[in-house]
C-alpha atoms as a PDB file:
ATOM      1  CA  UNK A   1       0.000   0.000   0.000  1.00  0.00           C
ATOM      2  CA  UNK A   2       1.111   3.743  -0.715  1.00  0.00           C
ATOM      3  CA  UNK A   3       1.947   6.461   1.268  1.00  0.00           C
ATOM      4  CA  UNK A   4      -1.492   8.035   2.295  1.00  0.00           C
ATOM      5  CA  UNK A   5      -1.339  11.444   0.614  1.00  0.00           C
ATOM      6  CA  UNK A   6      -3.691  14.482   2.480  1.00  0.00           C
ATOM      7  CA  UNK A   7      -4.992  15.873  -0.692  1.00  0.00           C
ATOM      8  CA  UNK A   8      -6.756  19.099   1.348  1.00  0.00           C
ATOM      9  CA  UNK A   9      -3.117  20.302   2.811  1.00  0.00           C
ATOM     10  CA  UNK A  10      -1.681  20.371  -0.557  1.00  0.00           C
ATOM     11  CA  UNK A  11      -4.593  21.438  -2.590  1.00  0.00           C
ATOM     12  CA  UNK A  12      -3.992  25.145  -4.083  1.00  0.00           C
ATOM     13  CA  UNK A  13      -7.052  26.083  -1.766  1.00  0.00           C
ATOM     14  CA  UNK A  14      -6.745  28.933   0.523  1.00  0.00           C
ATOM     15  CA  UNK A  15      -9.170  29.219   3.515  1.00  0.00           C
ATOM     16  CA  UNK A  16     -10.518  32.007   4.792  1.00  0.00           C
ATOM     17  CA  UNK A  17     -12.005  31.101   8.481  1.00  0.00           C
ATOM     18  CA  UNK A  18     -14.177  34.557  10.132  1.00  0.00           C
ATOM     19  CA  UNK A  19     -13.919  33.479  13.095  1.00  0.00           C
ATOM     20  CA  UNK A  20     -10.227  33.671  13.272  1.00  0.00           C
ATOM     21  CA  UNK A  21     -10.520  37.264  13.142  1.00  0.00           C
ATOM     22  CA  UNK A  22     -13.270  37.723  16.118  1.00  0.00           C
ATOM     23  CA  UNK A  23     -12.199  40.422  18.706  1.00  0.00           C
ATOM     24  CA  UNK A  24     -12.419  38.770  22.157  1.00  0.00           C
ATOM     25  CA  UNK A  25     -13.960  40.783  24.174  1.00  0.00           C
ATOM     26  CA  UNK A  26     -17.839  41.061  26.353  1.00  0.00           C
ATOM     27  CA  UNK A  27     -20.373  41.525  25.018  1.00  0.00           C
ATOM     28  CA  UNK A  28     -23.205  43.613  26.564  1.00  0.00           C
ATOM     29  CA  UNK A  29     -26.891  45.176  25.727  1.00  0.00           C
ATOM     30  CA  UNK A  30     -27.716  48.257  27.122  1.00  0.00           C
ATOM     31  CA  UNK A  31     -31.486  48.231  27.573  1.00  0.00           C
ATOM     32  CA  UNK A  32     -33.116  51.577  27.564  1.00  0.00           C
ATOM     33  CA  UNK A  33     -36.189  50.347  29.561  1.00  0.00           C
ATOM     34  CA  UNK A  34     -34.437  49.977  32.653  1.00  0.00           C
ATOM     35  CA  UNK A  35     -34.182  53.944  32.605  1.00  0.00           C
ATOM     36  CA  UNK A  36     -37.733  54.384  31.910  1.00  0.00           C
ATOM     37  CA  UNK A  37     -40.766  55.595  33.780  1.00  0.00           C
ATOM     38  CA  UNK A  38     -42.915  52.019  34.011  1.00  0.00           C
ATOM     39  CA  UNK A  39     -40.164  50.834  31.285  1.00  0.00           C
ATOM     40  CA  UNK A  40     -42.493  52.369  28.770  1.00  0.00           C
ATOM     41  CA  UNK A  41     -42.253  56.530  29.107  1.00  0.00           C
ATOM     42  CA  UNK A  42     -39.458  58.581  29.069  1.00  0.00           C
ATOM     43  CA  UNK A  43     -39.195  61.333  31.758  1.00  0.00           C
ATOM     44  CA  UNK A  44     -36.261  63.418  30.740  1.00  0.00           C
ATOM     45  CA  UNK A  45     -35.429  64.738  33.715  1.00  0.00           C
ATOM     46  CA  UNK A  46     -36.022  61.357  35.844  1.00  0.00           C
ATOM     47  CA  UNK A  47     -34.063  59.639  32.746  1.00  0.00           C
ATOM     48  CA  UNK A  48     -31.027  61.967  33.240  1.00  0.00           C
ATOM     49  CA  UNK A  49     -30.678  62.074  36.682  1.00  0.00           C
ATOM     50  CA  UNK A  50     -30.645  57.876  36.126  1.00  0.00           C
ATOM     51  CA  UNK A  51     -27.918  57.734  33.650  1.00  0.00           C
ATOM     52  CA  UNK A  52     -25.855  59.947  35.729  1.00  0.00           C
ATOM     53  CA  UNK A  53     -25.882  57.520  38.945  1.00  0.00           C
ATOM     54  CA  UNK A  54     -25.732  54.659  37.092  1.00  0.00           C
ATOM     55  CA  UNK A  55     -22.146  52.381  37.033  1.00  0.00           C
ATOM     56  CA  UNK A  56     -20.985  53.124  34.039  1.00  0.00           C
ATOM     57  CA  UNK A  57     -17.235  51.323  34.599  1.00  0.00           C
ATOM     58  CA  UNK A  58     -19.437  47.824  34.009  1.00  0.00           C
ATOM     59  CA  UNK A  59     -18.813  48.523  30.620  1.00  0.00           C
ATOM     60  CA  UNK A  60     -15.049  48.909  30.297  1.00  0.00           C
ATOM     61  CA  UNK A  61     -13.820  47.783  27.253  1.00  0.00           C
ATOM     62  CA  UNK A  62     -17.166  46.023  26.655  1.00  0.00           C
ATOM     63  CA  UNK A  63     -18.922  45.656  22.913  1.00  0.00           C
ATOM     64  CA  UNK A  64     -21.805  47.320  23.497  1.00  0.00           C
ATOM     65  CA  UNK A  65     -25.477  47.128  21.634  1.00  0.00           C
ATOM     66  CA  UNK A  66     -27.897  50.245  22.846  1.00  0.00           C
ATOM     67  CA  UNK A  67     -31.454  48.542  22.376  1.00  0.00           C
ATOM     68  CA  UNK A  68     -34.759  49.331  24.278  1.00  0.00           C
ATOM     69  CA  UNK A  69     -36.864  45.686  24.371  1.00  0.00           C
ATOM     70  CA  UNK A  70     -39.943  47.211  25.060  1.00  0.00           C
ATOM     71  CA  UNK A  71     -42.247  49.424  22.642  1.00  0.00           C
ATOM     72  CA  UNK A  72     -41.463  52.682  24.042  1.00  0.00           C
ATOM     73  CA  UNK A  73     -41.341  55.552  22.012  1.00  0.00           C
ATOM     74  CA  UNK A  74     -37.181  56.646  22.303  1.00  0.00           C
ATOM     75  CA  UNK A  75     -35.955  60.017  20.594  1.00  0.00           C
ATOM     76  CA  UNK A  76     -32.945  59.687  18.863  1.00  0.00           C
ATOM     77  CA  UNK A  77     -31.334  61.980  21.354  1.00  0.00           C
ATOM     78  CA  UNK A  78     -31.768  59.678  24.295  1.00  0.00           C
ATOM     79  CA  UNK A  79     -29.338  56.984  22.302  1.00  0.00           C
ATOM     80  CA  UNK A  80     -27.175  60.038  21.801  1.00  0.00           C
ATOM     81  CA  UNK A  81     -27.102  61.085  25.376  1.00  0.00           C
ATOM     82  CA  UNK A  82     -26.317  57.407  26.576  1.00  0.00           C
ATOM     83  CA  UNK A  83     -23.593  56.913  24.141  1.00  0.00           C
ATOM     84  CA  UNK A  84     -22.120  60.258  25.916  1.00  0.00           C
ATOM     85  CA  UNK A  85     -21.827  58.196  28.519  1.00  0.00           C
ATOM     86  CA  UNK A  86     -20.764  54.410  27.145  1.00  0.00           C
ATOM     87  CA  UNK A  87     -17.790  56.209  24.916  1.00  0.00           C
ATOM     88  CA  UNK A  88     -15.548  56.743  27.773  1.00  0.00           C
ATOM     89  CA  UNK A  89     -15.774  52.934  28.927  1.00  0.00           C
ATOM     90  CA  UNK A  90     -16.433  50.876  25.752  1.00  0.00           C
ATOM     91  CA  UNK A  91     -14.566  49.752  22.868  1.00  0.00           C
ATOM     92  CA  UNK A  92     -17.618  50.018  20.595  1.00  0.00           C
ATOM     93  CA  UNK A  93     -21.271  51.447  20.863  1.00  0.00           C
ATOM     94  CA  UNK A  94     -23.536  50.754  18.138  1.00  0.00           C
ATOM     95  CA  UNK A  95     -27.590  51.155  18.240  1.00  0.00           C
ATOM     96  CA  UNK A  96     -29.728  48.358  17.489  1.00  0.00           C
ATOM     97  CA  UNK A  97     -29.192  44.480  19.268  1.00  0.00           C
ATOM     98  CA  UNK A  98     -26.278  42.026  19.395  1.00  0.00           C
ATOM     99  CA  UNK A  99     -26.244  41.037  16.077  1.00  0.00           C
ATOM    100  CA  UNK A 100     -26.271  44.634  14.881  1.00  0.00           C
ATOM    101  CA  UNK A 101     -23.043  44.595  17.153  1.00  0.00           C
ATOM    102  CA  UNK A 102     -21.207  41.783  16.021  1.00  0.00           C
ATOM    103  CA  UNK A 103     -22.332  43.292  11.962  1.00  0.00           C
ATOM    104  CA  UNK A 104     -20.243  46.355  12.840  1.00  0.00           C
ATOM    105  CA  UNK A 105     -17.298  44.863  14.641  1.00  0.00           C
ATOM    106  CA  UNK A 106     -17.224  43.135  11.338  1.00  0.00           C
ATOM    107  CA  UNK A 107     -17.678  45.808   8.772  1.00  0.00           C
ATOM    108  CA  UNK A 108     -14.523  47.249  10.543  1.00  0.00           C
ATOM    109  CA  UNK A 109     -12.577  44.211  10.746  1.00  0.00           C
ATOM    110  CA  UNK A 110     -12.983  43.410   6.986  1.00  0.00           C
ATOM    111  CA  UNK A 111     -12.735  46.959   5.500  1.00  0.00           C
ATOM    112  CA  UNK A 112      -9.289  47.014   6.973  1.00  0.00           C
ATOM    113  CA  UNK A 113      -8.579  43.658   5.440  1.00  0.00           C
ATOM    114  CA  UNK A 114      -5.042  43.093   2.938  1.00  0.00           C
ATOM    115  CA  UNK A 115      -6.657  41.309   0.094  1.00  0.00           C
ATOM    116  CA  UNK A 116      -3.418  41.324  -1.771  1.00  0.00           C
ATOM    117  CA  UNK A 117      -2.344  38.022  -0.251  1.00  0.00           C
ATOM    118  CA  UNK A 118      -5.538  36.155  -2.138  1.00  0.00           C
ATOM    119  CA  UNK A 119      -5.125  37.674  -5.441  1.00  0.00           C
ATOM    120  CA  UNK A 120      -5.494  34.846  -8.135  1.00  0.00           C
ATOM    121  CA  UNK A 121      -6.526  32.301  -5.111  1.00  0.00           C
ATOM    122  CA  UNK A 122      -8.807  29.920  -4.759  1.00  0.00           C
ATOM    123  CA  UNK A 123     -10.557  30.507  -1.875  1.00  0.00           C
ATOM    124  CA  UNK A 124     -13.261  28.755   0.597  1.00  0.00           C
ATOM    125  CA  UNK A 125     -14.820  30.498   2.995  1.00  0.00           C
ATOM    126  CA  UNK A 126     -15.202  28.339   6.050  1.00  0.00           C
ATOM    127  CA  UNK A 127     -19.087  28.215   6.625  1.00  0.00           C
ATOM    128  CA  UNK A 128     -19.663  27.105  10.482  1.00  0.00           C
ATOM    129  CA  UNK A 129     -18.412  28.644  13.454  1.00  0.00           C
ATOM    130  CA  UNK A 130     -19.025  28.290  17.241  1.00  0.00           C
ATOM    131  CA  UNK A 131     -18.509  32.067  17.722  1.00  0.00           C
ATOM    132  CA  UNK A 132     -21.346  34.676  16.289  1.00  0.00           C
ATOM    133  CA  UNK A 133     -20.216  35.424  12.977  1.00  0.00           C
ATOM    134  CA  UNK A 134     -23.419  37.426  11.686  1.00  0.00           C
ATOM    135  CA  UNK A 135     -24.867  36.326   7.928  1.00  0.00           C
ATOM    136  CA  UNK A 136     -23.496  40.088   6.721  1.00  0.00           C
ATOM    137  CA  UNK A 137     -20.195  39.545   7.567  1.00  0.00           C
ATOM    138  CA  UNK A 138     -19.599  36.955   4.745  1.00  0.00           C
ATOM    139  CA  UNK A 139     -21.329  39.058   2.454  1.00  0.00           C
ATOM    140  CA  UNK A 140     -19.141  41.936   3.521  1.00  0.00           C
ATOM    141  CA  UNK A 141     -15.894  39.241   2.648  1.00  0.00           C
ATOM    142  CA  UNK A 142     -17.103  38.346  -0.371  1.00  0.00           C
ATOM    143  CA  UNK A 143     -17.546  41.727  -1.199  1.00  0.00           C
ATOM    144  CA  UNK A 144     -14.415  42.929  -0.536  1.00  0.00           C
ATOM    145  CA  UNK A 145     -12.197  39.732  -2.234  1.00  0.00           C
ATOM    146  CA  UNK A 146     -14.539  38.762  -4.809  1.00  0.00           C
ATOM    147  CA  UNK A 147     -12.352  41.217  -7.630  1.00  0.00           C
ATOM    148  CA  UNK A 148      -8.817  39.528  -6.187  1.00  0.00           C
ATOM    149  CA  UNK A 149      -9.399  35.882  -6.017  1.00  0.00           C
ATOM    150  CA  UNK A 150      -9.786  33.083  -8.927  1.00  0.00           C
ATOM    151  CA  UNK A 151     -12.740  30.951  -7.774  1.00  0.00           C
ATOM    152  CA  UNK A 152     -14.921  30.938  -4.344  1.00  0.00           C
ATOM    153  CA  UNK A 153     -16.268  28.581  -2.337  1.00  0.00           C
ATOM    154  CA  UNK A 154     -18.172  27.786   0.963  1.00  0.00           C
ATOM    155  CA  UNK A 155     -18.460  25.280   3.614  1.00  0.00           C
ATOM    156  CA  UNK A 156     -15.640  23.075   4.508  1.00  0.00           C
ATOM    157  CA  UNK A 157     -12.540  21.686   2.662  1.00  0.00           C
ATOM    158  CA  UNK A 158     -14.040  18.082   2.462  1.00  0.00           C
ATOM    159  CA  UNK A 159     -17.408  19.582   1.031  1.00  0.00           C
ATOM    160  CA  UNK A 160     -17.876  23.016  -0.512  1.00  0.00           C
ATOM    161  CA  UNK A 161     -20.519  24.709  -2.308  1.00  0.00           C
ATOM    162  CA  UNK A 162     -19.416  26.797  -5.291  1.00  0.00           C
ATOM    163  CA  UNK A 163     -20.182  30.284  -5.745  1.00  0.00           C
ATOM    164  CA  UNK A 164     -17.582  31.765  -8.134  1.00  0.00           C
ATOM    165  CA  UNK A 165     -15.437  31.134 -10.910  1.00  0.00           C
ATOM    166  CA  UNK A 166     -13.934  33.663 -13.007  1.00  0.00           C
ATOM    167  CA  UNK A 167     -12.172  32.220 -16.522  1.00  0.00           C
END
């Protein structure tokens, strides 16, 4: 019998795995109705006075998603106004839930992305991961690589689905 011969390590393939490139870090919702009058009405004043006794240092270096779960009526300035007070702490404030977070963390993380090094590859783009790797952020890839690279695919080495390939 021959030498058993591990076709995927020496196939021309080049995979590109999101999840490699996930920022550790918490993860935390800020939920308006907590600073609400019957979680439902905002009082400004009463609202103010809440955000500036509240602990604010829980969110050091925390991703952090500004969201309000119930179906209060928020002006845009209140989101302002508690961002005024997140920026200090966290590494990133967005508005909207956790996978608006995770989206946005992303856009960043690929737009600063050197495509060079897959020009003319063939590349899969690993499919599952155990971390939250939102649906945009592989659009956002593909975006970004689909002028550079030969021929795309997704899933796993051992069974791919093809989306791309230029002649």
């Amino acid at each position: 019998m021959g030498e058993i011969v591990n076709r995927v390590a020496k196939s021309p393939l080049v995979t590109i795995d999101l999840e490699d490139y996930y920022p550790e870090g918490r993860r935390m919702v800020f939920d308006l109705k907590d600073f609400l009058y019957e979680e439902l009405i905002l009082k400004e004043k009463d609202f103010r006075e809440s955000l500036k006794n509240h602990d604010w240092s829980q969110y050091q270096d925390a991703y952090v998603a500004m969201d309000c779960s119930t179906d209060a009526i928020i002006p845009s300035w209140a989101f302002l106004l508690v961002a005024t007070y997140l920026q200090p702490y966290a590494k990133k404030i967005v508005k909207g839930n956790l996978v608006n977070l995770e989206t946005s963390v992303y856009q960043e993380i690929i737009q600063n992305l050197d495509v060079s090094q897959w020009e003319g590859k063939k590349i899969i783009v690993k499919g599952c991961s155990r971390k939250p790797v939102p649906d945009a952020a592989y659009i956002q890839l593909i975006e970004k690589i689909q002028p550079e690279i030969q021929s795309l695919m997704y899933g796993e080495a051992c069974s791919t689905v093809p989306l791309l390939k230029k002649k």
